[in-house]
N, C-alpha and C. Protein backbone atom coordinates (compact mmCIF):
# COMPACT_ATOMS: atom_id res chain seq x y z
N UNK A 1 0.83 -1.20 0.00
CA UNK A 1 0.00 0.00 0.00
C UNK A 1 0.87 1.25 0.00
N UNK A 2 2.09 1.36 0.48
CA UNK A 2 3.13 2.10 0.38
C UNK A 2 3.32 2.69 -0.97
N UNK A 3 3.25 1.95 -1.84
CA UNK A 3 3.91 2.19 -3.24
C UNK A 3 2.84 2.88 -3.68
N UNK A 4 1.38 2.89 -3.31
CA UNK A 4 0.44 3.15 -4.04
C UNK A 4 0.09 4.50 -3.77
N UNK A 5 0.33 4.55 -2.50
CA UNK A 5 0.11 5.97 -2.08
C UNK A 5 1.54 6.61 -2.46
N UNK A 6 2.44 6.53 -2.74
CA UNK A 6 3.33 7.25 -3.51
C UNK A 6 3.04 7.77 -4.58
N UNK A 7 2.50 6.71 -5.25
CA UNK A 7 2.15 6.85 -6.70
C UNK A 7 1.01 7.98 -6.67
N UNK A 8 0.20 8.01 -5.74
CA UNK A 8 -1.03 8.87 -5.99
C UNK A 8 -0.38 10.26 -6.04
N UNK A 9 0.22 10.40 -4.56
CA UNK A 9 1.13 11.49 -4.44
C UNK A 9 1.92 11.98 -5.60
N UNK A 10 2.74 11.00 -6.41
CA UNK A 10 3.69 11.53 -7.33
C UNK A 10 2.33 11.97 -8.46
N UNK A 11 1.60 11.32 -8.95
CA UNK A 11 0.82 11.72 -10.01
C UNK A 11 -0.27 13.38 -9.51
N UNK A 12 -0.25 13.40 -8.65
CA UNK A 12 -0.94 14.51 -7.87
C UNK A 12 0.15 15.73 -8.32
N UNK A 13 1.27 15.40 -7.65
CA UNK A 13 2.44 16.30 -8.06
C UNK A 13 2.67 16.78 -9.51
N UNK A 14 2.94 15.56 -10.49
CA UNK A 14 3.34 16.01 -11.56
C UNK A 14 1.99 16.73 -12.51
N UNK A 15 1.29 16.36 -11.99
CA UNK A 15 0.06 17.48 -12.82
C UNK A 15 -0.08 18.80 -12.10
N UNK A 16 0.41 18.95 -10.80
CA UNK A 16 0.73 20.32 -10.59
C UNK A 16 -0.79 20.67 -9.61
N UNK A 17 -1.39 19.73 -8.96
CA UNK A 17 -2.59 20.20 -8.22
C UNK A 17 -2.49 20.14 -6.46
N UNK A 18 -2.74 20.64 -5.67
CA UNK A 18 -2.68 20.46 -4.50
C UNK A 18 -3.99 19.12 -3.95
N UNK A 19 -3.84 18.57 -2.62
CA UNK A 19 -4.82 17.64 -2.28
C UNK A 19 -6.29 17.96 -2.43
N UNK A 20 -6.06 19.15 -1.79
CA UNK A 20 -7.44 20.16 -1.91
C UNK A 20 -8.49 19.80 -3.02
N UNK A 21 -7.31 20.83 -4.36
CA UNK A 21 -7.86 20.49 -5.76
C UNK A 21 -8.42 19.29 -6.20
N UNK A 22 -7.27 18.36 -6.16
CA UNK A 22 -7.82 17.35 -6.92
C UNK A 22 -8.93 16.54 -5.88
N UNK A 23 -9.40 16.74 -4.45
CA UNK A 23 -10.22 16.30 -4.11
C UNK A 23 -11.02 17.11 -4.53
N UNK A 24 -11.68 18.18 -4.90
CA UNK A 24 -12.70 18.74 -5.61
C UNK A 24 -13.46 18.64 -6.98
N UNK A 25 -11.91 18.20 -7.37
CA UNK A 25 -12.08 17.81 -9.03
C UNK A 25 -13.06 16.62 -8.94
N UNK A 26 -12.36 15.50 -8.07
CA UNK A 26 -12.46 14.01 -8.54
C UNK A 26 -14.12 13.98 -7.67
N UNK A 27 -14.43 14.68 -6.35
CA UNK A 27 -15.48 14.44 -5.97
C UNK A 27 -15.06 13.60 -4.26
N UNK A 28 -13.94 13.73 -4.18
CA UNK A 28 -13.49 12.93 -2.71
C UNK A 28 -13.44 14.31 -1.62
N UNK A 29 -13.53 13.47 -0.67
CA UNK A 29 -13.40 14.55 0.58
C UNK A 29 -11.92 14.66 0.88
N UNK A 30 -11.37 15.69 1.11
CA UNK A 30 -9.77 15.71 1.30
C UNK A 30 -9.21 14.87 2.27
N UNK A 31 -9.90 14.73 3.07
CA UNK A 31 -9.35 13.59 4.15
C UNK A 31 -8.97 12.59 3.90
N UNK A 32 -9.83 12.08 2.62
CA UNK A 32 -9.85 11.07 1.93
C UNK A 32 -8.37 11.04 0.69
N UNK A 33 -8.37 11.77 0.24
CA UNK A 33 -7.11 11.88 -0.29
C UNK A 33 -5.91 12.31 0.16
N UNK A 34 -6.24 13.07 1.52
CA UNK A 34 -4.58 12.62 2.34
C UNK A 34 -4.40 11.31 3.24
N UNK A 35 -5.57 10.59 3.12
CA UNK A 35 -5.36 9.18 3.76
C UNK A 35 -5.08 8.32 3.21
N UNK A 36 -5.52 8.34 1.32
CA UNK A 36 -4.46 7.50 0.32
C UNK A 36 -3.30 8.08 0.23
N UNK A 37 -2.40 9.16 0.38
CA UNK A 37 -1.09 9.83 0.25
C UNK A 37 -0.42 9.69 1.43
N UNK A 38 -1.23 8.84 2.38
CA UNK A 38 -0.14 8.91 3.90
C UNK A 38 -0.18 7.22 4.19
N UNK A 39 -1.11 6.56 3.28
CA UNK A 39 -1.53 5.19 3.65
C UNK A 39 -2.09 4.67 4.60
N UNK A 40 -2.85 6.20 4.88
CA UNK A 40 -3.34 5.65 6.27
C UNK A 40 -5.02 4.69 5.73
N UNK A 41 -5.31 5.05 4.50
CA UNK A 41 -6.93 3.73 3.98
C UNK A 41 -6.55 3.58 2.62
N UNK A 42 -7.28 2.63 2.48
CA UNK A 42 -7.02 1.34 1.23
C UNK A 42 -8.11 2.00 0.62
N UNK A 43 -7.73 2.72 -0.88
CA UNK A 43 -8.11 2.76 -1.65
C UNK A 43 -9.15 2.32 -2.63
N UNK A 44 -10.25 2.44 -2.41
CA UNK A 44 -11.22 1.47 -3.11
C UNK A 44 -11.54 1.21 -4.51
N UNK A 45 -12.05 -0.03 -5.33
CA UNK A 45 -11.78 -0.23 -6.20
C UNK A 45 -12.83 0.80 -7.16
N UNK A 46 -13.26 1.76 -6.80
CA UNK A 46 -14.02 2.64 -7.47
C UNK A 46 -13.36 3.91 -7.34
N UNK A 47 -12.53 4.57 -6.52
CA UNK A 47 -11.95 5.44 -6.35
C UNK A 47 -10.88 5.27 -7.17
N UNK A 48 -10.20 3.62 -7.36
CA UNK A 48 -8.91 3.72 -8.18
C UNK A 48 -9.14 3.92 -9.54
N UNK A 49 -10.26 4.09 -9.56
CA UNK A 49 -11.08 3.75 -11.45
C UNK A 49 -11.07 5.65 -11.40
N UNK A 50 -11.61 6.01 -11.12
CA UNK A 50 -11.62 7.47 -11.27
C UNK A 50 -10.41 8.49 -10.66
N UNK A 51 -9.37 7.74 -10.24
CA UNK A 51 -7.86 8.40 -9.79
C UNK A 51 -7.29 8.13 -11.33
N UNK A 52 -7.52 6.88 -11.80
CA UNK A 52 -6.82 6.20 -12.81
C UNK A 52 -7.32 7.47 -14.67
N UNK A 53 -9.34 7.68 -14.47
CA UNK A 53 -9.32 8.46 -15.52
C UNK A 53 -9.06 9.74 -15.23
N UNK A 54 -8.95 10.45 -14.06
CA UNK A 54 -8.43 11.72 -13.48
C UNK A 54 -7.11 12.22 -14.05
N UNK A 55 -5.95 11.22 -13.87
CA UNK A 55 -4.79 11.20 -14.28
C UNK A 55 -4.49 10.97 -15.62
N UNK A 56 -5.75 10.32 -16.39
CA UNK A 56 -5.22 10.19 -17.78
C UNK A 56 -4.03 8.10 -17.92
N UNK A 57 -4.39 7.71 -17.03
CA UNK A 57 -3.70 6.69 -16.67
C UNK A 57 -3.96 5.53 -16.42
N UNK A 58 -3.64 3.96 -16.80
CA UNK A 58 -4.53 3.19 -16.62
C UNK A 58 -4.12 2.70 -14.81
N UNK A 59 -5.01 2.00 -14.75
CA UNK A 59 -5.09 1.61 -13.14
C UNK A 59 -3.76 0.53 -12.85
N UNK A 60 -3.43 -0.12 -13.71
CA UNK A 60 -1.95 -0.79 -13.63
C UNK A 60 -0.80 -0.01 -13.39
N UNK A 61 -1.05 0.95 -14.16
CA UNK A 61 -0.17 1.94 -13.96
C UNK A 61 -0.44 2.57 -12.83
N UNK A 62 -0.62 3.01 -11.91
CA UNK A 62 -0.98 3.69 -10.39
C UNK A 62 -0.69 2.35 -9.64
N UNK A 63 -0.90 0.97 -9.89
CA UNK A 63 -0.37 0.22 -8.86
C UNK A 63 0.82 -0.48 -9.40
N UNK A 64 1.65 -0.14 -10.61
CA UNK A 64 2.98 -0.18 -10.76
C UNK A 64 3.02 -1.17 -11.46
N UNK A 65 2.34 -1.85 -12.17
CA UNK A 65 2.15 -3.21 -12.84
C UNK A 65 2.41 -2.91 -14.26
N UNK A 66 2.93 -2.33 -14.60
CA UNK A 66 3.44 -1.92 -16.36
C UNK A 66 4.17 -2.49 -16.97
N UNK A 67 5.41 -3.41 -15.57
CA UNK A 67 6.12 -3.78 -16.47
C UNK A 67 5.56 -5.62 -16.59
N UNK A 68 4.61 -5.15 -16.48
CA UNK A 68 4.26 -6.94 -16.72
C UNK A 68 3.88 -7.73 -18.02
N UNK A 69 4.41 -8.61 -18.47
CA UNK A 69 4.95 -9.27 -19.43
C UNK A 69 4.18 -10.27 -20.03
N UNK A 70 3.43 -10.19 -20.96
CA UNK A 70 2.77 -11.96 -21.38
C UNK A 70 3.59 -12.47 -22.57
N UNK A 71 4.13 -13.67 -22.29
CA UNK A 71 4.32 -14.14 -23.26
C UNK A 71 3.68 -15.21 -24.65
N UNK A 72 3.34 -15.08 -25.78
CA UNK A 72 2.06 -15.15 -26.62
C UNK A 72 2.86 -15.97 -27.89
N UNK A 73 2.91 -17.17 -28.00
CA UNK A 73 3.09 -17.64 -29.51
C UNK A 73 2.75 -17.24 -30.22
N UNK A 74 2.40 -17.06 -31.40
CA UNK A 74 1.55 -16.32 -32.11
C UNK A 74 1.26 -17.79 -33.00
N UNK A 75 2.66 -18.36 -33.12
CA UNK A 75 2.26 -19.83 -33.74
C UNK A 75 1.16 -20.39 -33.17
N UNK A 76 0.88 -20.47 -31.99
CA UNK A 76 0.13 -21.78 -31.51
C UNK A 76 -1.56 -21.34 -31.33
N UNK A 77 -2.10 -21.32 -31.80
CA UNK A 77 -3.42 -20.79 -31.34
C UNK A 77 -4.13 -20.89 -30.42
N UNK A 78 -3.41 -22.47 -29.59
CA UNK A 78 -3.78 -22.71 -28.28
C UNK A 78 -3.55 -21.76 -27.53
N UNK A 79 -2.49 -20.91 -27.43
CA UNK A 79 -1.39 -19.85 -26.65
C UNK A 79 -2.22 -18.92 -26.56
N UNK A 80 -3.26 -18.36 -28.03
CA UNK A 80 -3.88 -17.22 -28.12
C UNK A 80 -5.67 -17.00 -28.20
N UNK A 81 -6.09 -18.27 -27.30
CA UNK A 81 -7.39 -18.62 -27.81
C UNK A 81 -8.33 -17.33 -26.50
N UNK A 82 -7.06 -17.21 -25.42
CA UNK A 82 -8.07 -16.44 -24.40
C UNK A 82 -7.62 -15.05 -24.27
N UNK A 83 -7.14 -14.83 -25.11
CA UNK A 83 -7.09 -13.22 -25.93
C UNK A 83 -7.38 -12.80 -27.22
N UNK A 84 -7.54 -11.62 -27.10
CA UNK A 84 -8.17 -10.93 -28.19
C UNK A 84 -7.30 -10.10 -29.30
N UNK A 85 -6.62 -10.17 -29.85
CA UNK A 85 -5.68 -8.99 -30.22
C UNK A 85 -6.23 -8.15 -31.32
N UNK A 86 -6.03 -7.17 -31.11
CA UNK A 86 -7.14 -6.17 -31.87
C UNK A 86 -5.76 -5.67 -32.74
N UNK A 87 -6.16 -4.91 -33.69
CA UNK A 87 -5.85 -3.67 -34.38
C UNK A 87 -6.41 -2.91 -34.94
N UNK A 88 -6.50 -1.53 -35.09
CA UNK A 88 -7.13 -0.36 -35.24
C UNK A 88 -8.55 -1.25 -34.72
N UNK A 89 -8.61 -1.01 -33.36
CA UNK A 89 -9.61 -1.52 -32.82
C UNK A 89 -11.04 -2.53 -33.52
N UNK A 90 -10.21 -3.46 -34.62
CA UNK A 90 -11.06 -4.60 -34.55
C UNK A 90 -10.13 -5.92 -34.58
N UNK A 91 -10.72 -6.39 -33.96
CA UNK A 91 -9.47 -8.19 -33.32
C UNK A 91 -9.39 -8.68 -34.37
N UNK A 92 -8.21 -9.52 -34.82
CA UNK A 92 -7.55 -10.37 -35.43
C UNK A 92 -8.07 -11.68 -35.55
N UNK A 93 -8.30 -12.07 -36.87
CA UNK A 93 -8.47 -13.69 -37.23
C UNK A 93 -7.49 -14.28 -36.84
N UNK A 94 -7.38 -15.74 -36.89
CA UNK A 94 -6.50 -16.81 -37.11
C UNK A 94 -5.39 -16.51 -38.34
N UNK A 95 -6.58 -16.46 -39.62
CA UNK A 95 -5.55 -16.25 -40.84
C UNK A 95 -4.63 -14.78 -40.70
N UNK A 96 -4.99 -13.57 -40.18
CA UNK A 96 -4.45 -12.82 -39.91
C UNK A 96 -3.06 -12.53 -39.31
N UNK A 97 -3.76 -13.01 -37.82
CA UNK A 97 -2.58 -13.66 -37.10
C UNK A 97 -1.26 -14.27 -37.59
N UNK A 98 -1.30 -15.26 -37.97
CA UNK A 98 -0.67 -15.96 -39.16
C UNK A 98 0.06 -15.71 -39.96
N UNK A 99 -0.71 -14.66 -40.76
CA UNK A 99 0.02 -13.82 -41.94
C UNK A 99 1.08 -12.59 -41.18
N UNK A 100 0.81 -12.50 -40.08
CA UNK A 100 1.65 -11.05 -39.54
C UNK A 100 2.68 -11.90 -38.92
N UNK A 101 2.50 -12.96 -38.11
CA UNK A 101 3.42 -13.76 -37.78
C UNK A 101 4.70 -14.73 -38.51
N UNK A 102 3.93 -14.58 -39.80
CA UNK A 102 4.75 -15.35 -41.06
C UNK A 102 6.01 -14.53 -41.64
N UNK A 103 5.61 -12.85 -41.66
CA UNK A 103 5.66 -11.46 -41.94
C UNK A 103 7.15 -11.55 -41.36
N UNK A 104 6.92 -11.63 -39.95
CA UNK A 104 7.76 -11.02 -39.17
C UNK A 104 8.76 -12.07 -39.57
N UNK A 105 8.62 -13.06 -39.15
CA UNK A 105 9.23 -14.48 -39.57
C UNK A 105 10.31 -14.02 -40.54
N UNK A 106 9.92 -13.61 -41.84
CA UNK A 106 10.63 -13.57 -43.33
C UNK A 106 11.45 -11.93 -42.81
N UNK A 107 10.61 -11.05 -42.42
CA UNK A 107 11.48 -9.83 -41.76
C UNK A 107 12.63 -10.15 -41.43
N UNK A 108 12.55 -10.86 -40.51
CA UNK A 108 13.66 -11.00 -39.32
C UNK A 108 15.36 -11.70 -40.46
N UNK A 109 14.36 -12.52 -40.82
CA UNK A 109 15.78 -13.71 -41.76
C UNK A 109 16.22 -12.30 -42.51
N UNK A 110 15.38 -11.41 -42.77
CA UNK A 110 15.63 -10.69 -44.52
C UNK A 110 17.24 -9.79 -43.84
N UNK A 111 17.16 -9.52 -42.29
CA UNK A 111 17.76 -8.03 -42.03
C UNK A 111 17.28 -7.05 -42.50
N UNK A 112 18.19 -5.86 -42.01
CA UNK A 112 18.10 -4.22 -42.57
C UNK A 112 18.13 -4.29 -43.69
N UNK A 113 18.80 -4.90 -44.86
CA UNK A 113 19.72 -4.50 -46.03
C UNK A 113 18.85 -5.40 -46.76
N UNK A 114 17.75 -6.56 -46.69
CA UNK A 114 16.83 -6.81 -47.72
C UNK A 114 17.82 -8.31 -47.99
N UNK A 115 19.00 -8.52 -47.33
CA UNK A 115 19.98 -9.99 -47.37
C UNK A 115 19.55 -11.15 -46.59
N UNK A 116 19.37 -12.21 -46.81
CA UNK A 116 19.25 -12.72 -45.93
C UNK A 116 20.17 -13.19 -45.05
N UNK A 117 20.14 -13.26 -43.72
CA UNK A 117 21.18 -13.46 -42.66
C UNK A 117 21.20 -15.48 -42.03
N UNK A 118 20.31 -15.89 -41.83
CA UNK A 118 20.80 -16.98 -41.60
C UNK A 118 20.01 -18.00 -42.47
């Protein structure tokens, strides 16, 4: 809970608002937002949703989880059956998939210079 109330604090800071403010903005009572900045109360999961669009920021990001990692075959479809992968916000077929994965595939062998390397 330490880290989180840092985080509120630092994002409070770098937009340049006092506790005051942004408890006015967001609709919290100030008490309430110097008790997430001191850790003295746990943050609720509705307050972190509207700290998170306040800031312009997703909610992973305020609890520090950004650098988290999935790793995704793109070969295996088993790997990718319980995700969605979108682009320009409409998700990806199988054959799609496939074809971008094939893509990269021939990329990679081609190099910079259009040679192939191995």
């Amino acid at each position: 809970m330490d880290n989180l109330s840092k985080k509120i604090k630092q994002l409070r800071e770098e937009k340049g608002v006092s506790p005051e403010k942004l408890a006015e903005e967001i609709g919290f009572a100030k008490s309430t937002v110097w008790a997430y900045e001191s850790g003295k109360k746990q943050v609720s999961v509705s307050h972190l949703e509207r700290l998170a669009d306040y800031f312009e920021v997703s909610i992973d990001s305020i609890l520090n989880r950004e650098d988290r990692i999935i790793d995704l075959d793109l070969q295996n479809p088993k790997n990718i059956a319980d995700y969605n992968l979108m682009l320009d916000d409409k998700p990806l077929n199988r054959d799609e998939i496939a074809e971008a994965a094939s893509y990269i595939k021939v990329k990679r062998r081609m190099g910079s210079f259009g040679v192939v390397t191995s």
